[in-house]
Protein backbone atom coordinates (compact mmCIF):
# COMPACT_ATOMS: atom_id res chain seq x y z
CA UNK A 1 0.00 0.00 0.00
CA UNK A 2 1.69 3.44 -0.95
CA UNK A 3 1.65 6.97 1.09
CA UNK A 4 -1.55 8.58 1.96
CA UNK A 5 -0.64 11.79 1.55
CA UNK A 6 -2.13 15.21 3.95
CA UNK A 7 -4.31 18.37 2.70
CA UNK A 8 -2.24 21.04 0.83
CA UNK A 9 -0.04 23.24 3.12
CA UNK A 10 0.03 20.20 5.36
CA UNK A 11 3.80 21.56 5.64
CA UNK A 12 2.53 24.04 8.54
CA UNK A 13 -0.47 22.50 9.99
CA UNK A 14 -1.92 22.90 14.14
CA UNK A 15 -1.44 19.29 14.48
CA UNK A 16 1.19 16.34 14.15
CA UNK A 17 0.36 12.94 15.63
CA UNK A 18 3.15 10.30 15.58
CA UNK A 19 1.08 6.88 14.86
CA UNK A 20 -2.23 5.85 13.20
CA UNK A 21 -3.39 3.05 16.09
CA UNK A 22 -6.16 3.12 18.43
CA UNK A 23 -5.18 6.44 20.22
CA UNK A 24 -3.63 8.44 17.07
CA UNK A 25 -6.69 7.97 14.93
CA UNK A 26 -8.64 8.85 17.79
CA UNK A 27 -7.14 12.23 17.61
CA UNK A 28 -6.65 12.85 14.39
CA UNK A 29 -10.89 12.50 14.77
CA UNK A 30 -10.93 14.56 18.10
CA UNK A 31 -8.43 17.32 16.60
CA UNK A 32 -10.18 17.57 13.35
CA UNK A 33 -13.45 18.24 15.09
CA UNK A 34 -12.35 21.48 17.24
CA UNK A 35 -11.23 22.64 13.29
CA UNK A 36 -7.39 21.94 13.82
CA UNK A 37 -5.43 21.11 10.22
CA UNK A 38 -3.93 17.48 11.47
CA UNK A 39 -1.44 15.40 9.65
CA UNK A 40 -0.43 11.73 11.24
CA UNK A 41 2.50 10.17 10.72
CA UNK A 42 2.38 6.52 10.82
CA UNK A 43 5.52 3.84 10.35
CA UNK A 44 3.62 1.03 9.01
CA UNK A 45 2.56 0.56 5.45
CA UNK A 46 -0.92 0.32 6.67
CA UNK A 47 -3.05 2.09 10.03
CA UNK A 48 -3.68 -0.01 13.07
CA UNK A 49 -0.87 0.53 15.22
CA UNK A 50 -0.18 -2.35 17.63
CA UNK A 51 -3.12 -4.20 16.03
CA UNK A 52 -1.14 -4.12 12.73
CA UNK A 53 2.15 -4.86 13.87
CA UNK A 54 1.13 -7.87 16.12
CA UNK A 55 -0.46 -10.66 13.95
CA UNK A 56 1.13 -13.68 14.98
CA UNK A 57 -0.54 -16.76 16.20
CA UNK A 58 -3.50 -16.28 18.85
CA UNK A 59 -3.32 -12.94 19.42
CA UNK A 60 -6.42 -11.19 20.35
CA UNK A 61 -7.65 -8.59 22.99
CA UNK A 62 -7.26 -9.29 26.83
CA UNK A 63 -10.38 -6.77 27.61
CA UNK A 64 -14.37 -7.61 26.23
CA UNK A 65 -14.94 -6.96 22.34
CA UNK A 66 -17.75 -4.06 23.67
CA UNK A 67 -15.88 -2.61 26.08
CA UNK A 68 -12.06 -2.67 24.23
CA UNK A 69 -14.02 -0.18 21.60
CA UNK A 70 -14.49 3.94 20.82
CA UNK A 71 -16.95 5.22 22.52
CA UNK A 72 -17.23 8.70 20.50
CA UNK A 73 -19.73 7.58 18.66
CA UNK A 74 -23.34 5.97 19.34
CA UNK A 75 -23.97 5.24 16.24
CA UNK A 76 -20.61 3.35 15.83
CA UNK A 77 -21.95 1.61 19.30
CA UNK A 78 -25.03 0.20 17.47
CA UNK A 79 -23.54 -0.65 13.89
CA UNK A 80 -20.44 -2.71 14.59
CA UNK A 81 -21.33 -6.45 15.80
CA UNK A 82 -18.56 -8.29 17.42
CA UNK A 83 -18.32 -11.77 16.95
CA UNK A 84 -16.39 -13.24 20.07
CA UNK A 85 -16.21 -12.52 23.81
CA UNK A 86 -12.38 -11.32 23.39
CA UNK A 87 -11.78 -10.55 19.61
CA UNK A 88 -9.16 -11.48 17.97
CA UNK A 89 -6.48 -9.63 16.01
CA UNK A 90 -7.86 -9.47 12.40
CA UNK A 91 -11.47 -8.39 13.57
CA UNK A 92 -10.25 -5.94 15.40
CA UNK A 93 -7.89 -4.84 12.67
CA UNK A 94 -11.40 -4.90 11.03
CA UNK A 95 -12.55 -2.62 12.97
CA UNK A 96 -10.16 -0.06 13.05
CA UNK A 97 -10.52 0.45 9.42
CA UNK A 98 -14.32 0.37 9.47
CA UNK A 99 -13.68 3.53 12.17
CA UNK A 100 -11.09 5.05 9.44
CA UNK A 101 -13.41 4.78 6.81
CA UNK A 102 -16.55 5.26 8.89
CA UNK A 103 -15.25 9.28 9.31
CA UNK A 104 -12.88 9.58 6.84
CA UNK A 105 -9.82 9.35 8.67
CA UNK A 106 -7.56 7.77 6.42
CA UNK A 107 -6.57 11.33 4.31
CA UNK A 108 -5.02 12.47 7.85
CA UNK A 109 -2.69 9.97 7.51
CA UNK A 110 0.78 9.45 6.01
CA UNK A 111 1.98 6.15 5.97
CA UNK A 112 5.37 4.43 5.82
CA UNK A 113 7.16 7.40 7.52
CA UNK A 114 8.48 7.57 10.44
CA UNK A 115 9.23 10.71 12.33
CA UNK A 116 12.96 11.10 13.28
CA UNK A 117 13.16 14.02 15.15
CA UNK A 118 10.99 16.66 16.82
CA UNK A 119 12.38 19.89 18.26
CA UNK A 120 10.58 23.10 20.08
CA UNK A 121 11.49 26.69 19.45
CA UNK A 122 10.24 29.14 22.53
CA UNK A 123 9.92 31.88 20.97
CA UNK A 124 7.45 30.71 18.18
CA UNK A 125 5.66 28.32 20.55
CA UNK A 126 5.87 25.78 17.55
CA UNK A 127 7.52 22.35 16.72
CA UNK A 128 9.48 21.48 14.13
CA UNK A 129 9.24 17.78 13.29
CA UNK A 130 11.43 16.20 10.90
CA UNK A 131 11.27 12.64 8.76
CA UNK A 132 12.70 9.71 7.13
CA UNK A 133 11.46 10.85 4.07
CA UNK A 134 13.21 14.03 3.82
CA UNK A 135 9.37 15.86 4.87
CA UNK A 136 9.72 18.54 7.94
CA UNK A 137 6.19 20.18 9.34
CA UNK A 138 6.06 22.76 11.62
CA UNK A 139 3.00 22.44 13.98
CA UNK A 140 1.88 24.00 17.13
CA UNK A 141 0.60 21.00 19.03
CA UNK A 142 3.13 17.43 18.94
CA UNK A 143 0.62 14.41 19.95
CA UNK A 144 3.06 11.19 20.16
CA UNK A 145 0.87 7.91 20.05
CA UNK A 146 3.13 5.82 19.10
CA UNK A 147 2.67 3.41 21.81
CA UNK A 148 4.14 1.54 24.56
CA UNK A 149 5.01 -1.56 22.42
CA UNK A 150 6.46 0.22 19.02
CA UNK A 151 9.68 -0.85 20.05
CA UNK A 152 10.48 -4.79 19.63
CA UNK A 153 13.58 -5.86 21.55
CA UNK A 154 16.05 -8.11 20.04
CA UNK A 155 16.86 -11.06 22.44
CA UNK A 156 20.56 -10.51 21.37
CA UNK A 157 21.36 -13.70 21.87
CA UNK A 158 24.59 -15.26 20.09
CA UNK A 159 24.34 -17.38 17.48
CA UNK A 160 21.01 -16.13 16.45
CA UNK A 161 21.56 -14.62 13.06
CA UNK A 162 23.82 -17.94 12.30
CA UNK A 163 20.30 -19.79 12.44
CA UNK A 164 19.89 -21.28 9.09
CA UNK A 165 15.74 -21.87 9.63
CA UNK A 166 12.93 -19.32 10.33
CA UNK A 167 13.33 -16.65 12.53
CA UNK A 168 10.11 -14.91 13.43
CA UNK A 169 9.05 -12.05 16.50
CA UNK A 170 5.47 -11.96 17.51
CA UNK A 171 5.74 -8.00 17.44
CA UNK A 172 6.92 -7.94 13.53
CA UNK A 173 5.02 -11.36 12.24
CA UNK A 174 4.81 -11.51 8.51
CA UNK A 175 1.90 -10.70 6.59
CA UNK A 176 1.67 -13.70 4.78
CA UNK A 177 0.51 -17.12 6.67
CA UNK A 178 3.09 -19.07 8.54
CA UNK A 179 3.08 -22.58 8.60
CA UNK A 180 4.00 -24.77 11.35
CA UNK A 181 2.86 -27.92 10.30
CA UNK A 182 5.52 -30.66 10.49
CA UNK A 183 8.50 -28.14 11.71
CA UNK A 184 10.30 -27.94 15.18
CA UNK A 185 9.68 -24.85 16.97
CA UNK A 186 10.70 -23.10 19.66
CA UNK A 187 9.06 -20.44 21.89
CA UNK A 188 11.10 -17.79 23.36
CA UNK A 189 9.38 -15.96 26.15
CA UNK A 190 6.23 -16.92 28.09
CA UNK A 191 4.48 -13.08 28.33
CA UNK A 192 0.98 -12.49 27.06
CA UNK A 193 2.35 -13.01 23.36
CA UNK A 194 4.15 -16.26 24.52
CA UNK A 195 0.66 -17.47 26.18
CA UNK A 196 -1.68 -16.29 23.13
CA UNK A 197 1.11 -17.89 20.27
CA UNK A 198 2.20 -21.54 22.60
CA UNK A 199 -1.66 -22.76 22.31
CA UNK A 200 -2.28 -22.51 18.08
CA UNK A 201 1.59 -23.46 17.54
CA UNK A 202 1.13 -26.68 19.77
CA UNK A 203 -1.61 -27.71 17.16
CA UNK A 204 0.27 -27.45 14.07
CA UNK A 205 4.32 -28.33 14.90
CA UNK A 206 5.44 -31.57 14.95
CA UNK A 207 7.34 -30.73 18.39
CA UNK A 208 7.43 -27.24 20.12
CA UNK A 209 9.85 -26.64 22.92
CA UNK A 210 9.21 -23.48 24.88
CA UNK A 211 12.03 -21.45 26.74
CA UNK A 212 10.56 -19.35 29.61
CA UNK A 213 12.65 -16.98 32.03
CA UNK A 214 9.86 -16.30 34.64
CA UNK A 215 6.08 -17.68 34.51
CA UNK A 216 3.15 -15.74 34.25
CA UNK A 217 -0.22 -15.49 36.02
CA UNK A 218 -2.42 -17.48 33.36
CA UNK A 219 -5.98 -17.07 33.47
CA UNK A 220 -8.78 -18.81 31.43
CA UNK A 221 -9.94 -16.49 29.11
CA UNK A 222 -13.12 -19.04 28.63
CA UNK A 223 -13.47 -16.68 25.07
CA UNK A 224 -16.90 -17.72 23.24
CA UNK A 225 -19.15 -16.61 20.11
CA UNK A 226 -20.87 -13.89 21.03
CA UNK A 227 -24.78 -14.50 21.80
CA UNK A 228 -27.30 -12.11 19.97
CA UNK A 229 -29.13 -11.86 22.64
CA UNK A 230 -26.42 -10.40 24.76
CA UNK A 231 -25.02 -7.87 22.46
CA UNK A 232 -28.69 -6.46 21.80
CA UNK A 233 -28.69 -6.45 25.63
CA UNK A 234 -25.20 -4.08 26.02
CA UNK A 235 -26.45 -2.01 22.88
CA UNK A 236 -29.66 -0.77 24.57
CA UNK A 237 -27.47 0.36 27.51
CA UNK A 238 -24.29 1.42 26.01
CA UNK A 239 -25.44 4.98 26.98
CA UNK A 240 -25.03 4.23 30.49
CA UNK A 241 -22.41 1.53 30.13
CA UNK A 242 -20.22 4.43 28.61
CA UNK A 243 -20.84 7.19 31.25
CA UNK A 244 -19.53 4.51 34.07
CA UNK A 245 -16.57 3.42 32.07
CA UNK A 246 -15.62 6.83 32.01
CA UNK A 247 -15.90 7.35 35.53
CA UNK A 248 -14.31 4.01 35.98
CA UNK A 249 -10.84 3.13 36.58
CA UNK A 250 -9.53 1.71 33.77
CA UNK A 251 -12.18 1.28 31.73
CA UNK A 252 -13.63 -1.69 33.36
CA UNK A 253 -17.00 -1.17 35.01
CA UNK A 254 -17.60 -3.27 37.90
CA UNK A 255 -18.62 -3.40 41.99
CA UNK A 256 -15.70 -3.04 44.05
CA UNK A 257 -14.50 -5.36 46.68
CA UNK A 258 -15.25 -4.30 49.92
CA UNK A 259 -13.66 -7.17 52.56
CA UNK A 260 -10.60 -8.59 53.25
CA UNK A 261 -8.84 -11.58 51.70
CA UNK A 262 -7.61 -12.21 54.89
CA UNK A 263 -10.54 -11.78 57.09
CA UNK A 264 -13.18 -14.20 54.97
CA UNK A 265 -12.76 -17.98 56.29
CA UNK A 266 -10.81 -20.42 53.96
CA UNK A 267 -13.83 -21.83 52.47
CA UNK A 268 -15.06 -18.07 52.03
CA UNK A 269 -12.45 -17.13 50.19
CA UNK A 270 -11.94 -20.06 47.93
CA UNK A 271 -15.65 -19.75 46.91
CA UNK A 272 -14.80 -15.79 45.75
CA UNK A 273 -11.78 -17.00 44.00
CA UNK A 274 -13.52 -19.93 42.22
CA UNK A 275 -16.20 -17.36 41.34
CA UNK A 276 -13.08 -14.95 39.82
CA UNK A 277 -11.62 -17.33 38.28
CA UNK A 278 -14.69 -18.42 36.31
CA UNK A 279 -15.58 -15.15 34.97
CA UNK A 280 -12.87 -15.06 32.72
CA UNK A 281 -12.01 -11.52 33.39
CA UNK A 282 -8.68 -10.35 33.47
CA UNK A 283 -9.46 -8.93 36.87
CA UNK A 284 -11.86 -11.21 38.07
CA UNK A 285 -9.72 -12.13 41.12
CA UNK A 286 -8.63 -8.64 41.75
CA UNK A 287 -12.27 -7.49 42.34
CA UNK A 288 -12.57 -10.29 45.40
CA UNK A 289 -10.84 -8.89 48.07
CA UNK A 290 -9.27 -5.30 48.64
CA UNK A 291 -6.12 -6.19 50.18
CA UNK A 292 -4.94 -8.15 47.37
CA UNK A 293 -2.74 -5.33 46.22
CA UNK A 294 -1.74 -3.92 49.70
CA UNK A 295 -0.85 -7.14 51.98
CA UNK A 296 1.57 -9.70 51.16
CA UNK A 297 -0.31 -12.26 53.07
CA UNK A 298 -3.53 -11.80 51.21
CA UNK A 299 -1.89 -11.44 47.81
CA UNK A 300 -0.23 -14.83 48.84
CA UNK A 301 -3.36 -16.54 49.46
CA UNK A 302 -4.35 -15.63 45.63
CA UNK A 303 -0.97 -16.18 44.60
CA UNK A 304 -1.64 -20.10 45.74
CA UNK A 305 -5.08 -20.37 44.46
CA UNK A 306 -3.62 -19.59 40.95
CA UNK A 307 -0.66 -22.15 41.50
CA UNK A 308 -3.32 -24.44 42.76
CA UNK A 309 -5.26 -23.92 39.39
CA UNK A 310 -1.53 -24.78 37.29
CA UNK A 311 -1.06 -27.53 39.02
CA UNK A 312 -4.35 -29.35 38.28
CA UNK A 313 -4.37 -28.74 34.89
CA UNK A 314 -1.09 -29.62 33.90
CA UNK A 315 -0.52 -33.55 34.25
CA UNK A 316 3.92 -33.58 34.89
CA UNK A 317 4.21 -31.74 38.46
CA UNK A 318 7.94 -30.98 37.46
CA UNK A 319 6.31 -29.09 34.54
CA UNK A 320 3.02 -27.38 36.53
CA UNK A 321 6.13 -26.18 39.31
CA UNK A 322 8.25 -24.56 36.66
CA UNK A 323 5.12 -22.90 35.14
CA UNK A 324 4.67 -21.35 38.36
CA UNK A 325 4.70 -18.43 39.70
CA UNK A 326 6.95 -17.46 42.61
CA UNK A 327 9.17 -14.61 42.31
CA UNK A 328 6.67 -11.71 42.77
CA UNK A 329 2.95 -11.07 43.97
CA UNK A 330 0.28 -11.76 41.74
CA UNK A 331 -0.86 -8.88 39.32
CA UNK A 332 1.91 -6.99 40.53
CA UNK A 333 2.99 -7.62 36.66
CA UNK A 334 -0.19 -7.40 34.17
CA UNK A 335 -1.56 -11.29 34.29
CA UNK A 336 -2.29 -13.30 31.05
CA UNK A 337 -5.67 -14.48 29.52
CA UNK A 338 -5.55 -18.21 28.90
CA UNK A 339 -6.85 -20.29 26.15
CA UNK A 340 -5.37 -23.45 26.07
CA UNK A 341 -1.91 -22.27 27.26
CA UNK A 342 -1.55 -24.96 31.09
CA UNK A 343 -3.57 -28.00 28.57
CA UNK A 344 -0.51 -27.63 25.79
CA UNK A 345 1.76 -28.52 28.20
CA UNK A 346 -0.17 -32.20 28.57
CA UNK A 347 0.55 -32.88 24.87
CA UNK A 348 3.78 -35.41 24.31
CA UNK A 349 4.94 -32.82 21.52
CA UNK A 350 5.12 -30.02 23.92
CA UNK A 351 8.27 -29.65 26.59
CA UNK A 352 9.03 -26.71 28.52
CA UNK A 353 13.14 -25.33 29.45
CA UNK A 354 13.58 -23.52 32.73
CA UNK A 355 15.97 -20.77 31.47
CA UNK A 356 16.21 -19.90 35.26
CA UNK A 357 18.09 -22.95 35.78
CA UNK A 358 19.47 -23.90 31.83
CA UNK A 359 20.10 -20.62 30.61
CA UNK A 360 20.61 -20.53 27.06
CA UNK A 361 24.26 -20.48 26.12
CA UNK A 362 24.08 -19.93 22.16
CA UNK A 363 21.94 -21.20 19.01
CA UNK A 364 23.35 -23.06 16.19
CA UNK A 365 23.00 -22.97 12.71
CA UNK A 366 20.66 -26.15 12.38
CA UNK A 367 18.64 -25.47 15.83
CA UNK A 368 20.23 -27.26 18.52
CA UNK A 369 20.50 -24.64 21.00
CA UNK A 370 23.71 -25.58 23.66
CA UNK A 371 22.19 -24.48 27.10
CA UNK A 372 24.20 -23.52 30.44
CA UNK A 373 23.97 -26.04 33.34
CA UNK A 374 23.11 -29.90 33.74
CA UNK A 375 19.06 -29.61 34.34
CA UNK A 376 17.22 -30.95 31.60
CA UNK A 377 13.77 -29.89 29.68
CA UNK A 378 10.66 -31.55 30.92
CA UNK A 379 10.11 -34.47 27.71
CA UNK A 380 12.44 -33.17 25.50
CA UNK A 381 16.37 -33.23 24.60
CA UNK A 382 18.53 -30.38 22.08
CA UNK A 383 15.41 -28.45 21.29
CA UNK A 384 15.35 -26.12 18.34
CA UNK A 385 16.26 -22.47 18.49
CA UNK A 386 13.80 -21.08 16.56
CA UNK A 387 11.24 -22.77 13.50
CA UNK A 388 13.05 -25.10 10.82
């Protein structure tokens, strides 16, 4: 896809946004109607922003389809249907460009350029923001929306770019369809990415060894088809659903807690954290107690429950203790939504490296990665490095 090129005079404009996602076409709408002359810059060769860049196996949204959505607009509210409980990443790369073409966002937006430098004189009140592309656009107002994940990090590890197979990173995945089937793979990191991907590769490769540094708080996602019934439900109160997820925190409109983890009776409190556990919310344990985030003890007793959880759904118990948790509280890093990711672990394919204890030492050209220390996999020996 080529450039989308600005108005005329787009060279001095009120406006620059750096990044055509969620938030930059949200202002380039916003911006354009208080009357401000916007241009958006956007590296990609299409808009989307994280929702573009991350395609790779799995990936989807970790909030509701009808809440993880604008809310400018009620007649965007009624028109759009979503078809899943979480969506995943192509309908909501759908979406997006329903929303650009919806209000005619997509002439605000320059693609394939990437802004390399932005400096601010005093004395004009103005910016002066420069590009790859040789373009430089002086603006009064600098809006940078390029995101918290534009970055991807290299693992840097050695050997890597001697690895003769397929080398792929969830954050820059191809835009053509990857195939698995019959290949050894490797998984290199067990974030949310690592949790989405590890469930879809498991049912394609003919052996997938995952590498994890530290484990994640997993929790089922229990993502379904959408009932009609339910969305007409949310649509005749999206008024009012709107209004409270503004005055929310987060975005996330529910009761809050109001006792203590530590004062509710065992039996109390494993009935509120079956109960969170089964909504398949990515807060749904969070909103049992309040102490969870303010006392170590009660935070432990959640911690436990979610160990509890690992450890009867995945079969090896050397495999359900590696995956987890241990090292810090629970949600004190953002937990994962879980489809599938504890059951792939039950599948004979499927082995799991504790990098904590085997560090990886290099890759080779043909996959055998050479690890540090004497502690084996779980079911598997010289795992791949990557795809081949």
């Amino acid at each position: 896809m080529g450039t989308t090129t600005s108005t005329p005079g787009a060279d001095r404009v009120d406006a620059v946004v750096v990044g055509a996602g969620l938030s930059g076409l949200y202002q380039l709408y916003r911006l354009r109607e208080i009357g401000l002359r916007v241009t958006v810059f956007e590296a990609g060769e299409d808009i989307g922003g994280t929702w573009y860049w991350n395609r790779y196996p799995g990936a989807r949204c970790d909030v509701e389809s009808m809440s993880y959505s604008y809310s400018f607009s009620p007649e965007l509210d009624q028109e759009w249907e979503w078809s899943e409980r979480y969506a995943s990443q192509p309908e909501i790369l759908r979406y997006i460009h329903h929303v650009a073409d919806r209000f005619g966002l997509r002439g605000g937006v320059t693609l394939q350029t990437r802004v390399t430098s932005a400096s601010y004189d005093g004395s004009t009140h103005t910016w002066r923001v420069s590009t790859n592309t040789g373009r430089t656009v002086t603006t009064r107002f600098l809006v940078l929306a390029s995101g918290c994940m534009s970055a991807p990090k290299d693992p840097g590890i050695p050997g890597q770019n001697r690895f003769t197979g397929e080398v792929l990173h969830t954050a820059r995945w191809p835009r053509e369809e990857v195939t698995f089937t019959g290949k050894r793979v490797a998984v290199i990191g067990t974030g949310c990415s690592g949790v989405q991907a590890v469930p879809v590769i498991a049912e394609r490769a003919a052996a997938l060894t995952v590498f994890q540094r530290t484990p994640a708080y997993a929790l089922p996602a229990h993502n379904r088809p959408l009932l009609s019934a339910e969305t007409a439900e949310l649509k005749a109160r999206y008024p009012q659903f709107r209004r409270a997820q503004r005055l929310s925190r987060g975005g996330t409109v529910f009761e809050p807690p109001t006792g203590s983890a530590l004062a509710a009776d065992e039996a109390e409190r494993t009935a509120a954290y079956e109960a969170g556990w089964a909504s398949g919310l990515l807060s749904g344990l969070l909103r049992t107690y309040t102490d969870i985030l303010t006392d170590e003890e009660a935070n432990a007793t959640v911690a436990e429950f979610v160990r509890s959880k690992i450890r009867s759904s995945v079969h090896d118990p050397q495999t359900a203790e590696i995956l987890s948790p241990r090292t810090f509280p629970f949600a004190t890093k953002r937990p994962c939504l879980d489809t599938g990711y504890y059951a792939a672990y039950n599948l004979p394919h499927v082995s799991l490296v504790d990098l904590r204890t085997t560090p990886i030492e290099t890759i080779t050209p043909r996959g055998s990665g050479r690890r540090k220390g004497n502690t084996p996999s779980t079911r598997s020996s010289s795992p791949p490095a990557s795809t081949r």
